[in-house]
C-alpha atoms as a PDB file:
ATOM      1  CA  UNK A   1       6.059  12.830  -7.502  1.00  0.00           C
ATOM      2  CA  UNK A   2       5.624  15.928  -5.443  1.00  0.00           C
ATOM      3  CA  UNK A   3       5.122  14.714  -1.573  1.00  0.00           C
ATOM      4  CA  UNK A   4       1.465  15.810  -0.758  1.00  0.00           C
ATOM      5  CA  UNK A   5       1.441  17.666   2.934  1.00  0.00           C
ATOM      6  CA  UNK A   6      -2.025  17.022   4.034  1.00  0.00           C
ATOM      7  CA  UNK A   7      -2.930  14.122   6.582  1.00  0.00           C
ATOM      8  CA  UNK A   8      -2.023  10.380   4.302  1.00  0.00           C
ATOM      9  CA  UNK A   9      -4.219   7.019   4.937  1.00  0.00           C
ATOM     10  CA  UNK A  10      -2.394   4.188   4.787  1.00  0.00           C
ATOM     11  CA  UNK A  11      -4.294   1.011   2.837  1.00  0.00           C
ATOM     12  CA  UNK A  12      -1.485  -0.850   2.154  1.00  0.00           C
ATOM     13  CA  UNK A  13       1.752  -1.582   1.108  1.00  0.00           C
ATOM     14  CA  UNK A  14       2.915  -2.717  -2.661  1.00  0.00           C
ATOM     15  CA  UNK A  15       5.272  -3.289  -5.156  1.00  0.00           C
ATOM     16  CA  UNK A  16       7.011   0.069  -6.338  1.00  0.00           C
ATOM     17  CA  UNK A  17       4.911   0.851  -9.726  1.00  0.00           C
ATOM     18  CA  UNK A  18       2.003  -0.995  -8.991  1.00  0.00           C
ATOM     19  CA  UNK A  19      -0.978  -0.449 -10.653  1.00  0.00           C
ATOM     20  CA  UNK A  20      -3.896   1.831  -8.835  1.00  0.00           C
ATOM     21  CA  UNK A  21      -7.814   0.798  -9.420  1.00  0.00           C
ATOM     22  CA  UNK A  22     -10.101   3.832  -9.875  1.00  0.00           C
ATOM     23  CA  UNK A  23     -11.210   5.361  -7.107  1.00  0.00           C
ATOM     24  CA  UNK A  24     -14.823   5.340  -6.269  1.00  0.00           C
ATOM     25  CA  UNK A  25     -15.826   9.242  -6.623  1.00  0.00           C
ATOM     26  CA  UNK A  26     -18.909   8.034  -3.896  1.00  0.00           C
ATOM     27  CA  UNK A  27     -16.217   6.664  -1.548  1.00  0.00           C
ATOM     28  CA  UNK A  28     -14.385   8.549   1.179  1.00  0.00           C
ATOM     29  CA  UNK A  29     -10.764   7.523  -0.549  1.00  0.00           C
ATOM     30  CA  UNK A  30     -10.699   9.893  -4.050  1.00  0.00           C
ATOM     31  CA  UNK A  31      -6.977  10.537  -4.448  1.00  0.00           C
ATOM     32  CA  UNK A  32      -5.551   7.299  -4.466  1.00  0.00           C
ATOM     33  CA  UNK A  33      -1.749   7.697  -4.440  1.00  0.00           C
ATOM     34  CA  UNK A  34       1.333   5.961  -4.012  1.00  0.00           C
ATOM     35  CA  UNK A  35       4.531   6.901  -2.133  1.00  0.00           C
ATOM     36  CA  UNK A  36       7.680   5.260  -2.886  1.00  0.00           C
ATOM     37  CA  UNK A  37      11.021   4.732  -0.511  1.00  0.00           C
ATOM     38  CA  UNK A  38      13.872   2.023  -1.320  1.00  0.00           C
ATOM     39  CA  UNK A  39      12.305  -0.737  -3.433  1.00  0.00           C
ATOM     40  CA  UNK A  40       8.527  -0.177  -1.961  1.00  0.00           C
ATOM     41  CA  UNK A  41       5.336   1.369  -2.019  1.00  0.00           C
ATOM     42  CA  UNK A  42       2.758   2.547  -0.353  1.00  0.00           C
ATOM     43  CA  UNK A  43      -0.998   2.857  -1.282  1.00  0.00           C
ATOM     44  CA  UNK A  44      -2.269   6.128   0.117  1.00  0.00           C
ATOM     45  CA  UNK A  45      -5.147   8.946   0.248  1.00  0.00           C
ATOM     46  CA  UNK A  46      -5.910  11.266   1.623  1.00  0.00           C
ATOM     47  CA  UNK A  47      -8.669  11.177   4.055  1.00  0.00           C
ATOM     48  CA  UNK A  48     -12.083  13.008   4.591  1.00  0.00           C
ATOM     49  CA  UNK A  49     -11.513  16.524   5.810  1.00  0.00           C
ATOM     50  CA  UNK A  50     -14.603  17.345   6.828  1.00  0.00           C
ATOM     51  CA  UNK A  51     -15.399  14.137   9.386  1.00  0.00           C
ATOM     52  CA  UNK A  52     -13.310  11.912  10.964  1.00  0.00           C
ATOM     53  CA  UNK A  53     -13.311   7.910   9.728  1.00  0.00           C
ATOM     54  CA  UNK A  54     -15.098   5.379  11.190  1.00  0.00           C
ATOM     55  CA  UNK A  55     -18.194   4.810   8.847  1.00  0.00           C
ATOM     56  CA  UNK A  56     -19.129   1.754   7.889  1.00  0.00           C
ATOM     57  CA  UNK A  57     -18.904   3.135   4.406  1.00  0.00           C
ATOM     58  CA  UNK A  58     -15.165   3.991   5.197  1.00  0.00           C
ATOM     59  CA  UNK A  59     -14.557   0.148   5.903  1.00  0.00           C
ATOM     60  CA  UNK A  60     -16.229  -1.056   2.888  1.00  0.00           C
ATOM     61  CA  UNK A  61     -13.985   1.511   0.560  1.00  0.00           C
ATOM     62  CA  UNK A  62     -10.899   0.188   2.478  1.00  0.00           C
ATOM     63  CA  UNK A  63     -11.665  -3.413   2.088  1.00  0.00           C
ATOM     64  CA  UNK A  64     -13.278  -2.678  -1.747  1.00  0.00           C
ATOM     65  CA  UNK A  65      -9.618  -0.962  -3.224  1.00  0.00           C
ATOM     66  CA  UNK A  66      -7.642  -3.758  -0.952  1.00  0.00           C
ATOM     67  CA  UNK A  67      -9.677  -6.285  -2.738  1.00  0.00           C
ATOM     68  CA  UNK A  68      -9.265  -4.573  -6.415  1.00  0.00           C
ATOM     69  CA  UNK A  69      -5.457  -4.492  -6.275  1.00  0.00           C
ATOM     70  CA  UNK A  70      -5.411  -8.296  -5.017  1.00  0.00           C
ATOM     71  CA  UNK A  71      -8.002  -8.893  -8.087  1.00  0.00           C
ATOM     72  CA  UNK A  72      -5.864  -7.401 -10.261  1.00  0.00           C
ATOM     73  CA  UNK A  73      -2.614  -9.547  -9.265  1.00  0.00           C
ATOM     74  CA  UNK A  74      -1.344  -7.228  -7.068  1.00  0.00           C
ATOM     75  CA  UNK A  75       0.790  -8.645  -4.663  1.00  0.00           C
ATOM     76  CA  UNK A  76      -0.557  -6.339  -1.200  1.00  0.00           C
ATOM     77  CA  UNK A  77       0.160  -6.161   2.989  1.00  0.00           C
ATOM     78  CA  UNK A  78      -2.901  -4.780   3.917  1.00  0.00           C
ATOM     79  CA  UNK A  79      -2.777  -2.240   6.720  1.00  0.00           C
ATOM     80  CA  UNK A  80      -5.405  -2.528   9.618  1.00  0.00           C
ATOM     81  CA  UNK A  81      -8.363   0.315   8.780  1.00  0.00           C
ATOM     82  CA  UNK A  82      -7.317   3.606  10.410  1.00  0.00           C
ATOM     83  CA  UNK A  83      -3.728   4.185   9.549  1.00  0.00           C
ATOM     84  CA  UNK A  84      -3.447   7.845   9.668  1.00  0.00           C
ATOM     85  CA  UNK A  85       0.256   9.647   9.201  1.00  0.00           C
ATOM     86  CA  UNK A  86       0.411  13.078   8.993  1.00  0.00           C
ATOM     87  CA  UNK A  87       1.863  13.372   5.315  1.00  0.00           C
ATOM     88  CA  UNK A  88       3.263  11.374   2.601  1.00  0.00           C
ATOM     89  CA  UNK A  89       6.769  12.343   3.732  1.00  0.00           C
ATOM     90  CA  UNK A  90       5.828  10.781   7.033  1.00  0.00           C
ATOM     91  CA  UNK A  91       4.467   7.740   4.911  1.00  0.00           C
ATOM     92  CA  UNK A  92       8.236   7.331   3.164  1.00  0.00           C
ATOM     93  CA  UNK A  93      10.240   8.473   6.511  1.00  0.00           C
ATOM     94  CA  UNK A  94       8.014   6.544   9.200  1.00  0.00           C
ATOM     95  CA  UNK A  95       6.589   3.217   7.349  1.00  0.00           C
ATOM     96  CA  UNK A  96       8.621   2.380   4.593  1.00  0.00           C
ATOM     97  CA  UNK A  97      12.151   3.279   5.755  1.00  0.00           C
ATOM     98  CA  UNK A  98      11.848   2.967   9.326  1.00  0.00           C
ATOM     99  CA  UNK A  99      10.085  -1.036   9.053  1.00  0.00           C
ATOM    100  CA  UNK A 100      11.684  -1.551   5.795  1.00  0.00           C
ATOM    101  CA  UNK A 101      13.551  -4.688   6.561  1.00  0.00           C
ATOM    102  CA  UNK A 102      10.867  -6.266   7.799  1.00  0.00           C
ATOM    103  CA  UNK A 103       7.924  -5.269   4.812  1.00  0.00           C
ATOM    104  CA  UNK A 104      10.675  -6.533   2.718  1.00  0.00           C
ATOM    105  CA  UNK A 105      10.387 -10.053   4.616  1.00  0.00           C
ATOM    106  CA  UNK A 106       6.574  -9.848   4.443  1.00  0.00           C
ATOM    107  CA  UNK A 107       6.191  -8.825   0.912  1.00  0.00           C
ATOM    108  CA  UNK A 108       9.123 -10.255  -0.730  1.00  0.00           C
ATOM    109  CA  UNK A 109      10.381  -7.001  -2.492  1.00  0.00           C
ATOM    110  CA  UNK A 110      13.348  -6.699  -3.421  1.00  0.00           C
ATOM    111  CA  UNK A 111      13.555 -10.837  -4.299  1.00  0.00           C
ATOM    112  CA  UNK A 112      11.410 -11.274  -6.763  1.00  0.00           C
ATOM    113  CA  UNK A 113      14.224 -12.396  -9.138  1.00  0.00           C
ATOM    114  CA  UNK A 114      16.603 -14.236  -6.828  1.00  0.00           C
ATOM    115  CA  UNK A 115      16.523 -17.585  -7.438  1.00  0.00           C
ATOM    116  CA  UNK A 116      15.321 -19.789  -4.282  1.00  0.00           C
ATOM    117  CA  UNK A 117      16.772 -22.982  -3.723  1.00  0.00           C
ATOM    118  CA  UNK A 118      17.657 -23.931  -7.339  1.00  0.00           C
ATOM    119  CA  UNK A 119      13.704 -23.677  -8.265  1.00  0.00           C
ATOM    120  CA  UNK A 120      13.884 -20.158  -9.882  1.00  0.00           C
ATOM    121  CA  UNK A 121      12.728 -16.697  -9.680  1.00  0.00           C
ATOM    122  CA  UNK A 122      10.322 -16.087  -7.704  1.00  0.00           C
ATOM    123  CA  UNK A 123       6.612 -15.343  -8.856  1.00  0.00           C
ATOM    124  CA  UNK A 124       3.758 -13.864  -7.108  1.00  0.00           C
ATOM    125  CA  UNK A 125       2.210 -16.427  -4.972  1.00  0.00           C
ATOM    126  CA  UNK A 126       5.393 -18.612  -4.894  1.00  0.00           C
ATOM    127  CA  UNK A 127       6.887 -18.269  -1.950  1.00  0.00           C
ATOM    128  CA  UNK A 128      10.241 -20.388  -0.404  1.00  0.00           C
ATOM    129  CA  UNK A 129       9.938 -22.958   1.624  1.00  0.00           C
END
């Protein structure tokens, strides 16, 4: 993937390879994107050029596509509405490297097939004790 230089909205972060829903063509969020960096993902856009956020139509899309990846299985940290970096390079360099220890710890990536306490891999939703 070709690192987009234009401003990058966070929604969330993901599995590497997730799946993306469509994105509403009505919504403020119609590039729906992922950026990858050592075993994780980010779900990105990029957001309205002509306005700044803040609708309440900008909430709704951000809780909406949150909402269709966890619908769809997708295990998801949600970021709070608002998260602005100023490229997907940024997104990679500034998010996902720079915190990745602990999104790993939050998310579980990287485990998902390391057996936890003699009970076996570990699935989405399971989670050690």
């Amino acid at each position: 993937m070709t690192a987009v230089l234009a401003p990058a909205y966070v929604l969330g972060v993901v599995p590497p390879g997730s799946s993306l829903p469509e994105a509403d063509p009505s919504g403020p969020f119609d590039d729906l994107r992922l950026v990858h960096a050592d075993g994780l993902a980010a779900v990105i856009a990029t957001p309205p050029a002509d306005r700044p956020l803040g609708r309440a139509n900008d909430l709704l899309a951000h809780d909406r596509l949150l909402a269709e990846l966890v619908a769809a299985g997708t295990p998801v940290l949600p970021m709070r509405f608002g998260v602005v970096l100023p490229d997907d390079v940024a997104v990679a360099e500034e998010l996902l490297d720079a915190s990745r220890d602990e999104l790993v710890e939050q998310t579980g990536a990287g485990h998902r097939s390391r057996p936890v306490h003699g009970q076996g891999p570990l699935r989405a939703g399971r989670h050690p004790a």
